[in-house]
PDB file of N, CA and C in Angstrom:
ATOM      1  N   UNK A   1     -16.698   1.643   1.966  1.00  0.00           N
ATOM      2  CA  UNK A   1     -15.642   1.964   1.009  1.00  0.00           C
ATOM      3  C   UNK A   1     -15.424   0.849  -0.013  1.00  0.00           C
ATOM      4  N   UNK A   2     -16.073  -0.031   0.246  1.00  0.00           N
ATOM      5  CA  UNK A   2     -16.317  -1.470  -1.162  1.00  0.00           C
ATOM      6  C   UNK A   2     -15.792  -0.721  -2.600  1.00  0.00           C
ATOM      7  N   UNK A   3     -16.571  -0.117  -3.109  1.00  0.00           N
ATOM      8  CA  UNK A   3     -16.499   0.737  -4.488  1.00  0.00           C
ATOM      9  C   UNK A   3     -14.762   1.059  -4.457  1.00  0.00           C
ATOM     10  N   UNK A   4     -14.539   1.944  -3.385  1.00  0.00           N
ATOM     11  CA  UNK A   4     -12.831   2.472  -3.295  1.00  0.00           C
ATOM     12  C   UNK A   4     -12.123   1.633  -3.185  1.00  0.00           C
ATOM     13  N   UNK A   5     -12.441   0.674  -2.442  1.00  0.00           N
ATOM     14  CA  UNK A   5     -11.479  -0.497  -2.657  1.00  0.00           C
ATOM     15  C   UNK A   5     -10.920  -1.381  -3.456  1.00  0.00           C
ATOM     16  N   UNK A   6     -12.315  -1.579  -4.340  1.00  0.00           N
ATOM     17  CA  UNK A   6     -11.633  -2.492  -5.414  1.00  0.00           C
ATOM     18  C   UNK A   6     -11.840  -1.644  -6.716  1.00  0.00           C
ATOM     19  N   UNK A   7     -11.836  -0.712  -6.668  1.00  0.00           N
ATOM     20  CA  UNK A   7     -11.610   0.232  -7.966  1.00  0.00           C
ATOM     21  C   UNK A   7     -10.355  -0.122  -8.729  1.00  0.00           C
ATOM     22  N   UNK A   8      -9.716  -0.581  -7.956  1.00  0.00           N
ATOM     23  CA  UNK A   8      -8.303  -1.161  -9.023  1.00  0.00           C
ATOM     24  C   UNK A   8      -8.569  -2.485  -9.962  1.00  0.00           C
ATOM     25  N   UNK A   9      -9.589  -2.864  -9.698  1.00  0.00           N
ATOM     26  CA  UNK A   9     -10.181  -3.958 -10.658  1.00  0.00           C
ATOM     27  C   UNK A   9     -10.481  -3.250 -12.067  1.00  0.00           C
ATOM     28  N   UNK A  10     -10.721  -1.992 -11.645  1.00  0.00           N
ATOM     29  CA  UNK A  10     -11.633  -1.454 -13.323  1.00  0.00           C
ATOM     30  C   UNK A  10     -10.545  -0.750 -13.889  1.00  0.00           C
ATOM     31  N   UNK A  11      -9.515  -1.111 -13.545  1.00  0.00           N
ATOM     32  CA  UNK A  11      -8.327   0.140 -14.577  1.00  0.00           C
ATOM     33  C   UNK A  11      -7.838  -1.191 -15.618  1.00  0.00           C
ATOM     34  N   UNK A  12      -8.023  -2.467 -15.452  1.00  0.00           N
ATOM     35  CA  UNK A  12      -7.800  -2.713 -16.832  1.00  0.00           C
ATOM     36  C   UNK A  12      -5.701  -2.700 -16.928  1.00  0.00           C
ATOM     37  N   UNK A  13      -5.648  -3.114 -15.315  1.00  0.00           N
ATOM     38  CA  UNK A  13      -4.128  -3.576 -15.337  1.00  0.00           C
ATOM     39  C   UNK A  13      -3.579  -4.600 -15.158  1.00  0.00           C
ATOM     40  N   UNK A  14      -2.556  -5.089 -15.573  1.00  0.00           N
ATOM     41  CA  UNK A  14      -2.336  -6.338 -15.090  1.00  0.00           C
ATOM     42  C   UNK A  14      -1.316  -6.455 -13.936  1.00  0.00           C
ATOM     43  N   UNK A  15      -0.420  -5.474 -13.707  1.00  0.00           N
ATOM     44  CA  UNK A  15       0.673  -5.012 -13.122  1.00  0.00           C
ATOM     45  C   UNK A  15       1.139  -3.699 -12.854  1.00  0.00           C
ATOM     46  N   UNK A  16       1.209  -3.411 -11.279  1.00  0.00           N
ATOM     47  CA  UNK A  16       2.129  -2.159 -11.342  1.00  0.00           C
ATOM     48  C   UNK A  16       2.993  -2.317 -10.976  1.00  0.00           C
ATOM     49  N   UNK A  17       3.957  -1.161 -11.247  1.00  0.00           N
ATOM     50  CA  UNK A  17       5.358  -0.862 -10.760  1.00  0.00           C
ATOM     51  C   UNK A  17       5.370  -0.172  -9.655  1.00  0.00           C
ATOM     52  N   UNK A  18       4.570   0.326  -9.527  1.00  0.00           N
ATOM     53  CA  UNK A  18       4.457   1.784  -8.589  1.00  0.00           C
ATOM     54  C   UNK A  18       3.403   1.951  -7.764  1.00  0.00           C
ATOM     55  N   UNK A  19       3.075   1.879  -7.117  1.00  0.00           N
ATOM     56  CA  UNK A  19       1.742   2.373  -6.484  1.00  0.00           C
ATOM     57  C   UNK A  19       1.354   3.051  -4.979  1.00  0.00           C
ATOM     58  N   UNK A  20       0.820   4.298  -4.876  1.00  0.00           N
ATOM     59  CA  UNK A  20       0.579   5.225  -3.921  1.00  0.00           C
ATOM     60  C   UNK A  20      -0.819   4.827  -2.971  1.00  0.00           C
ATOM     61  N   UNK A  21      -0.732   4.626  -1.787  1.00  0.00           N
ATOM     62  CA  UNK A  21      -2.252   4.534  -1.459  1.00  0.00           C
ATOM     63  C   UNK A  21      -2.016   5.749  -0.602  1.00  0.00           C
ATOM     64  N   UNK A  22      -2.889   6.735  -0.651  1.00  0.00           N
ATOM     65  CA  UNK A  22      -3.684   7.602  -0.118  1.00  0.00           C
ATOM     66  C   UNK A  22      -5.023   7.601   0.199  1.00  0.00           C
ATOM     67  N   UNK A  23      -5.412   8.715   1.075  1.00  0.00           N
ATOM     68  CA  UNK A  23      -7.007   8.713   1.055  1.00  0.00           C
ATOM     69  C   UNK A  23      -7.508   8.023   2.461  1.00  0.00           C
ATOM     70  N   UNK A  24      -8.689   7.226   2.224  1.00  0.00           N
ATOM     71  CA  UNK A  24      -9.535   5.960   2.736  1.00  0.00           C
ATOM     72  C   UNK A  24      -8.508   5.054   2.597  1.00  0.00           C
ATOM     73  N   UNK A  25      -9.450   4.221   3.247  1.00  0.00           N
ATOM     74  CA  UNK A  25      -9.166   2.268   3.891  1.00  0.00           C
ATOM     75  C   UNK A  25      -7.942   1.920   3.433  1.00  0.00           C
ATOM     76  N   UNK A  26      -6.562   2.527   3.387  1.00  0.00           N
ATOM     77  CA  UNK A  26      -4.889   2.272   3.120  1.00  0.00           C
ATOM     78  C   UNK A  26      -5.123   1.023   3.073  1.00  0.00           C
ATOM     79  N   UNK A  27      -5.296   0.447   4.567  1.00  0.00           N
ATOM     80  CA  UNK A  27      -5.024  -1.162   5.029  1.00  0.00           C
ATOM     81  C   UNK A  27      -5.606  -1.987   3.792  1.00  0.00           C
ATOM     82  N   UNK A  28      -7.245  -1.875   3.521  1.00  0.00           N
ATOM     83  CA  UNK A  28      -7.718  -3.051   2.706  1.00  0.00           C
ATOM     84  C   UNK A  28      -6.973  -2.483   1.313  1.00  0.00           C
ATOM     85  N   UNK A  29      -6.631  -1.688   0.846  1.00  0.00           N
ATOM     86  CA  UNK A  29      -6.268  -0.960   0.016  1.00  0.00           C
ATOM     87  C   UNK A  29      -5.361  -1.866  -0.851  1.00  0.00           C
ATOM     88  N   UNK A  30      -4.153  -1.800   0.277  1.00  0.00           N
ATOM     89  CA  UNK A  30      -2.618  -2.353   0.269  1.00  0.00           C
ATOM     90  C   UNK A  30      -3.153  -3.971   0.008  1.00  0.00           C
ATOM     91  N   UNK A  31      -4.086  -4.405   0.886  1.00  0.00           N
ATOM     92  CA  UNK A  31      -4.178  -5.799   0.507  1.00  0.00           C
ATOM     93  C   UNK A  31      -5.468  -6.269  -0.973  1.00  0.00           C
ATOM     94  N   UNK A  32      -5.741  -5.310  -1.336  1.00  0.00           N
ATOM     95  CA  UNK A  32      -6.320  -5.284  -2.347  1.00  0.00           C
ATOM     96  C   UNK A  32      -5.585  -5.374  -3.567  1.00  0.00           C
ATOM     97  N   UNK A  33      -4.633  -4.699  -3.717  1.00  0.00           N
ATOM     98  CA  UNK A  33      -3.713  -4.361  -5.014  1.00  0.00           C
ATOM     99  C   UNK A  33      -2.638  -5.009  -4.989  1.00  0.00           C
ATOM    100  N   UNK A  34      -2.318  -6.560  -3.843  1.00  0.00           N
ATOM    101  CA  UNK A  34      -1.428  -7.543  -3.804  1.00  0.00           C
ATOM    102  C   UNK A  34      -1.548  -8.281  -5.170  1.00  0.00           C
ATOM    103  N   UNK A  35      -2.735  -8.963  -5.432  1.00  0.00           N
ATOM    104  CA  UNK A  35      -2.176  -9.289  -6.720  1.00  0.00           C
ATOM    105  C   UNK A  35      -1.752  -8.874  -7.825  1.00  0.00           C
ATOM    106  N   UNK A  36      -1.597  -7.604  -7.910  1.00  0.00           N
ATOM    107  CA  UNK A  36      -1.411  -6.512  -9.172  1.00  0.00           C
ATOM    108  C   UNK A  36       0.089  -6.489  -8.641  1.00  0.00           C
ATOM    109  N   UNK A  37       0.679  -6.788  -8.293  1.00  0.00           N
ATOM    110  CA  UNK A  37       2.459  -6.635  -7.696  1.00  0.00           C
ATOM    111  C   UNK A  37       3.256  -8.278  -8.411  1.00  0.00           C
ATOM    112  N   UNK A  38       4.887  -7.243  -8.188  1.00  0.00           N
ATOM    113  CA  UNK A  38       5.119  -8.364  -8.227  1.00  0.00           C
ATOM    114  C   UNK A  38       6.073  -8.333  -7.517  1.00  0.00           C
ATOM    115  N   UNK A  39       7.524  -9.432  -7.564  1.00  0.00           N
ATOM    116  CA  UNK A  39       8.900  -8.995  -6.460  1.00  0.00           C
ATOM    117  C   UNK A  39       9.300  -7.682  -6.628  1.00  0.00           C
ATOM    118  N   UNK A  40       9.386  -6.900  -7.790  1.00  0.00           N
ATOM    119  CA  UNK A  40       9.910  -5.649  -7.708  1.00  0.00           C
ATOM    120  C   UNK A  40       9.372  -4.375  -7.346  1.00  0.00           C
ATOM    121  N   UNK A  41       7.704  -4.720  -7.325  1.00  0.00           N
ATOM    122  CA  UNK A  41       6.980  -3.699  -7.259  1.00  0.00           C
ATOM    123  C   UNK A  41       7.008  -3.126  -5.620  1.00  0.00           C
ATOM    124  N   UNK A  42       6.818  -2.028  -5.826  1.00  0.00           N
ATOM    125  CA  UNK A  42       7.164  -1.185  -4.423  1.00  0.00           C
ATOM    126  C   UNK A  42       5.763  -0.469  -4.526  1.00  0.00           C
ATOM    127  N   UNK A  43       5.034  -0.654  -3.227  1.00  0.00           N
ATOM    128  CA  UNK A  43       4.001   0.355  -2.862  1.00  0.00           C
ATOM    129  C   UNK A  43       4.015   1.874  -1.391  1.00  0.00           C
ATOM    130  N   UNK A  44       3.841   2.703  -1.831  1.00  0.00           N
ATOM    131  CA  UNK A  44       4.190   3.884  -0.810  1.00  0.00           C
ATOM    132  C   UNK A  44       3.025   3.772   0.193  1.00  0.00           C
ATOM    133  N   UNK A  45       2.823   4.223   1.309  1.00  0.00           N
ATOM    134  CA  UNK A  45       2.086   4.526   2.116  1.00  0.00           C
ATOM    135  C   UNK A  45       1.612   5.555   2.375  1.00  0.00           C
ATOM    136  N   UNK A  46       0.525   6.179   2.808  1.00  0.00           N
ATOM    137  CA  UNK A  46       1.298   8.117   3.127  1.00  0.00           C
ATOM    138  C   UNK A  46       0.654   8.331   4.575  1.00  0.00           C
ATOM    139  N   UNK A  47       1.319   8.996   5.191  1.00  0.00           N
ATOM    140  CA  UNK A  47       0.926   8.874   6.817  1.00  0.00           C
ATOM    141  C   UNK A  47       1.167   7.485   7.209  1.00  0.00           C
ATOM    142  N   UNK A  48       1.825   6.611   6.954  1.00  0.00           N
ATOM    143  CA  UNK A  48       1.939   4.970   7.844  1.00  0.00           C
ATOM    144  C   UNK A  48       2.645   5.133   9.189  1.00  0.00           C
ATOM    145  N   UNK A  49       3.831   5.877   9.370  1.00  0.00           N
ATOM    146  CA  UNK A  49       4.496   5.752  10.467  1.00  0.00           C
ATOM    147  C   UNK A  49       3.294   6.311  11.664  1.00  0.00           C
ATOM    148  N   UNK A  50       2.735   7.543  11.421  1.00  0.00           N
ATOM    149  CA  UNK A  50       2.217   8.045  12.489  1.00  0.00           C
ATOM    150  C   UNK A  50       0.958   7.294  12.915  1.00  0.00           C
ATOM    151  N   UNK A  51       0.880   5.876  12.241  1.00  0.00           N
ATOM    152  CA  UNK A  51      -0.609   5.805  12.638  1.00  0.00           C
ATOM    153  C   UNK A  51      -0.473   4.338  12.680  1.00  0.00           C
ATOM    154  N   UNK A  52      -0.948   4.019  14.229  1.00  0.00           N
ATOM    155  CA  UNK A  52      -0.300   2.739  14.764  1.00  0.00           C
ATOM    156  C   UNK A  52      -1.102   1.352  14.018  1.00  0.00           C
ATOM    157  N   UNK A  53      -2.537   1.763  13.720  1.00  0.00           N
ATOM    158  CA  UNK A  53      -3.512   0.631  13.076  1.00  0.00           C
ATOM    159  C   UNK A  53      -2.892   0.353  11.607  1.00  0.00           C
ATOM    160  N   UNK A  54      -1.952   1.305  11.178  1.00  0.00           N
ATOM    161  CA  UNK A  54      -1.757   1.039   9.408  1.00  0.00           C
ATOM    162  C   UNK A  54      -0.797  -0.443   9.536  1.00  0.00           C
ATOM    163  N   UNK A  55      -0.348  -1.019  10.912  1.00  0.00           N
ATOM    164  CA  UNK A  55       0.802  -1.683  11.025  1.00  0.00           C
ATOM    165  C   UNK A  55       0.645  -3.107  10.423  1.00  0.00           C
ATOM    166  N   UNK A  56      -1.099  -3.042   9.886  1.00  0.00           N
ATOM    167  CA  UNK A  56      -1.206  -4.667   9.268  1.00  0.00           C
ATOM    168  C   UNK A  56      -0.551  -4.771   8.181  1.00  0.00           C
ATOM    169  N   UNK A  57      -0.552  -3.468   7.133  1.00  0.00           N
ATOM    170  CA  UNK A  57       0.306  -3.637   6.192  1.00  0.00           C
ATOM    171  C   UNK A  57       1.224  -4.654   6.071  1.00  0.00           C
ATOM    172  N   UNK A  58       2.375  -3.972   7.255  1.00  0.00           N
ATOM    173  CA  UNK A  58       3.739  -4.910   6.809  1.00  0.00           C
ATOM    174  C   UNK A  58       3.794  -6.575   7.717  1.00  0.00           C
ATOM    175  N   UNK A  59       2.395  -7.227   8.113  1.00  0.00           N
ATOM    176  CA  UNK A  59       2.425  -7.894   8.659  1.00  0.00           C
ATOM    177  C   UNK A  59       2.263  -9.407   7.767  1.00  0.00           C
ATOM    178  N   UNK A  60       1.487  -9.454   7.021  1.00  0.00           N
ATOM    179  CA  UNK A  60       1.006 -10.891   6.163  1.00  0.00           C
ATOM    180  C   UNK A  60       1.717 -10.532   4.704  1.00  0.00           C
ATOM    181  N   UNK A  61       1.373  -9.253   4.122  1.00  0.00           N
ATOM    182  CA  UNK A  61       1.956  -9.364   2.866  1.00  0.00           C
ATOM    183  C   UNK A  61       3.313  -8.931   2.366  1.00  0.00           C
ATOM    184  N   UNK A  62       3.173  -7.651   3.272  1.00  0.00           N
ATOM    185  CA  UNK A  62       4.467  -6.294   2.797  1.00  0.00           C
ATOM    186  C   UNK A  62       5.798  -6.706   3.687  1.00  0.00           C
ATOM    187  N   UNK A  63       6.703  -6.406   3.241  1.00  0.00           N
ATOM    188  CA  UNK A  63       7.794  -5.745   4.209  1.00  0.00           C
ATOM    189  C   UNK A  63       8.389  -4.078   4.057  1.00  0.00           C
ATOM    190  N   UNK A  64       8.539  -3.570   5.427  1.00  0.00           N
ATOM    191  CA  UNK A  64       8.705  -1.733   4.722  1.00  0.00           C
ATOM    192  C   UNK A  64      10.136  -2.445   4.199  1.00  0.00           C
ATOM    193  N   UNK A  65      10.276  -0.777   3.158  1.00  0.00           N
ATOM    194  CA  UNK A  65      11.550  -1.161   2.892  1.00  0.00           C
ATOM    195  C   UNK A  65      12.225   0.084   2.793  1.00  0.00           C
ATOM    196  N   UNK A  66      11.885   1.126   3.726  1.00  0.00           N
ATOM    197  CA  UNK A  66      12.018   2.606   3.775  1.00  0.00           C
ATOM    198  C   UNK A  66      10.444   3.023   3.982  1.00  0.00           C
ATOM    199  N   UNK A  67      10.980   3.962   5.259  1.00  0.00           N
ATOM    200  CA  UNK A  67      10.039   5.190   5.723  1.00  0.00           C
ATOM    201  C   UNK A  67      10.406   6.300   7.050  1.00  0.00           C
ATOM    202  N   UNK A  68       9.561   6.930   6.514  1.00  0.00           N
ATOM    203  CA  UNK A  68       9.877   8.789   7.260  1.00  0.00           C
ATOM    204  C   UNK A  68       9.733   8.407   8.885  1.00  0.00           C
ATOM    205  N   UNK A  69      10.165   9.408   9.309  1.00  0.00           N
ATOM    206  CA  UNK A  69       9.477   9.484  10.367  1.00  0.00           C
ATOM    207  C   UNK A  69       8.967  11.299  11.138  1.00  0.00           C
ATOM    208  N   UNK A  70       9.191  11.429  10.658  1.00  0.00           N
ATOM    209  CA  UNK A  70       9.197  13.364  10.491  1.00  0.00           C
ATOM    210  C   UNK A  70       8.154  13.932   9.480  1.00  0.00           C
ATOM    211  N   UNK A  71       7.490  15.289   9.717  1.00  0.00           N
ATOM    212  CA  UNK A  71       6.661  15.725   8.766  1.00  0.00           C
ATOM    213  C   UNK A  71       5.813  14.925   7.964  1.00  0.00           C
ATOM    214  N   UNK A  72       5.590  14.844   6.402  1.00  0.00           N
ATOM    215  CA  UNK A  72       4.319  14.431   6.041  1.00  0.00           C
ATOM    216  C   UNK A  72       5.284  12.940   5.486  1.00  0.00           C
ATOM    217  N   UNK A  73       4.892  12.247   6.653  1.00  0.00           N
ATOM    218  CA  UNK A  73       5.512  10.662   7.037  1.00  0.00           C
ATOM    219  C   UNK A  73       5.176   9.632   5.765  1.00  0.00           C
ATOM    220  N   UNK A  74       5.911   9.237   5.260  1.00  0.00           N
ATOM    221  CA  UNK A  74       5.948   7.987   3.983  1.00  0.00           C
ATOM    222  C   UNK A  74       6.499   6.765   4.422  1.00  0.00           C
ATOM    223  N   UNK A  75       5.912   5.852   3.903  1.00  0.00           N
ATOM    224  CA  UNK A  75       6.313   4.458   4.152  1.00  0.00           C
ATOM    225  C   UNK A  75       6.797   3.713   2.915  1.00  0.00           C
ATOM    226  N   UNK A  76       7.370   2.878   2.457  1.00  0.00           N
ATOM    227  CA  UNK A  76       7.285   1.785   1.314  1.00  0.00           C
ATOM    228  C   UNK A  76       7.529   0.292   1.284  1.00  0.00           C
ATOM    229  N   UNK A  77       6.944  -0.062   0.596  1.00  0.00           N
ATOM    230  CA  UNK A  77       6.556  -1.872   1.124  1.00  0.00           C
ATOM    231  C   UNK A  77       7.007  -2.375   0.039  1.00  0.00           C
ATOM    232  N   UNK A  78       7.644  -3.571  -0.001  1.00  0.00           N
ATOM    233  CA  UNK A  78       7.770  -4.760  -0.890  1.00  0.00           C
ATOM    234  C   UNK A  78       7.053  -5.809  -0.262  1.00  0.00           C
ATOM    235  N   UNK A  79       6.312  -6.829  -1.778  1.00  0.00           N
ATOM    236  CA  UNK A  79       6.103  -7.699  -1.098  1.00  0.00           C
ATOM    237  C   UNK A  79       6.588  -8.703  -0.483  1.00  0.00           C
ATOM    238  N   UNK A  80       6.656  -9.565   0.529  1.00  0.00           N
ATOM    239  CA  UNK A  80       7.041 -10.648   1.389  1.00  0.00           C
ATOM    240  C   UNK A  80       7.387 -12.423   0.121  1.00  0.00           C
TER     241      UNK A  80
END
């Protein structure tokens, strides 16, 4: 998943506000698009609660800062 992963290199951003990971490799995902953040930026998760391996997320970079726990389960992270 190399290519999917750092595909956020080729959009030619300097910053988001917002950002959704879906799909493939969430985990390297989330730690991929750390430097594209900043204190305010909030990233979603989708499926994080139900899935016990996504938990590196909020371990080195993220903190949640809201998530589901019911139906189609959402997470959201600020960074640390």
């Amino acid at each position: 998943f190399h290519d999917y992963i750092n595909a956020v290199h080729s959009l030619n951003v300097n910053k988001f506000d917002r950002v959704l990971i879906d799909g493939r490799a969430r985990v390297d995902c989330a730690f991929e698009i750390s430097s594209y953040l900043d204190k305010n930026s909030i990233i979603f998760v989708h499926d994080y609660t139900n899935r016990d391996y996504y938990s590196n997320i909020s371990k080195k970079y993220y903190k949640i800062i809201f998530q589901t726990y019911e139906g189609q389960t959402l997470a959201a992270f600020k960074l640390r």
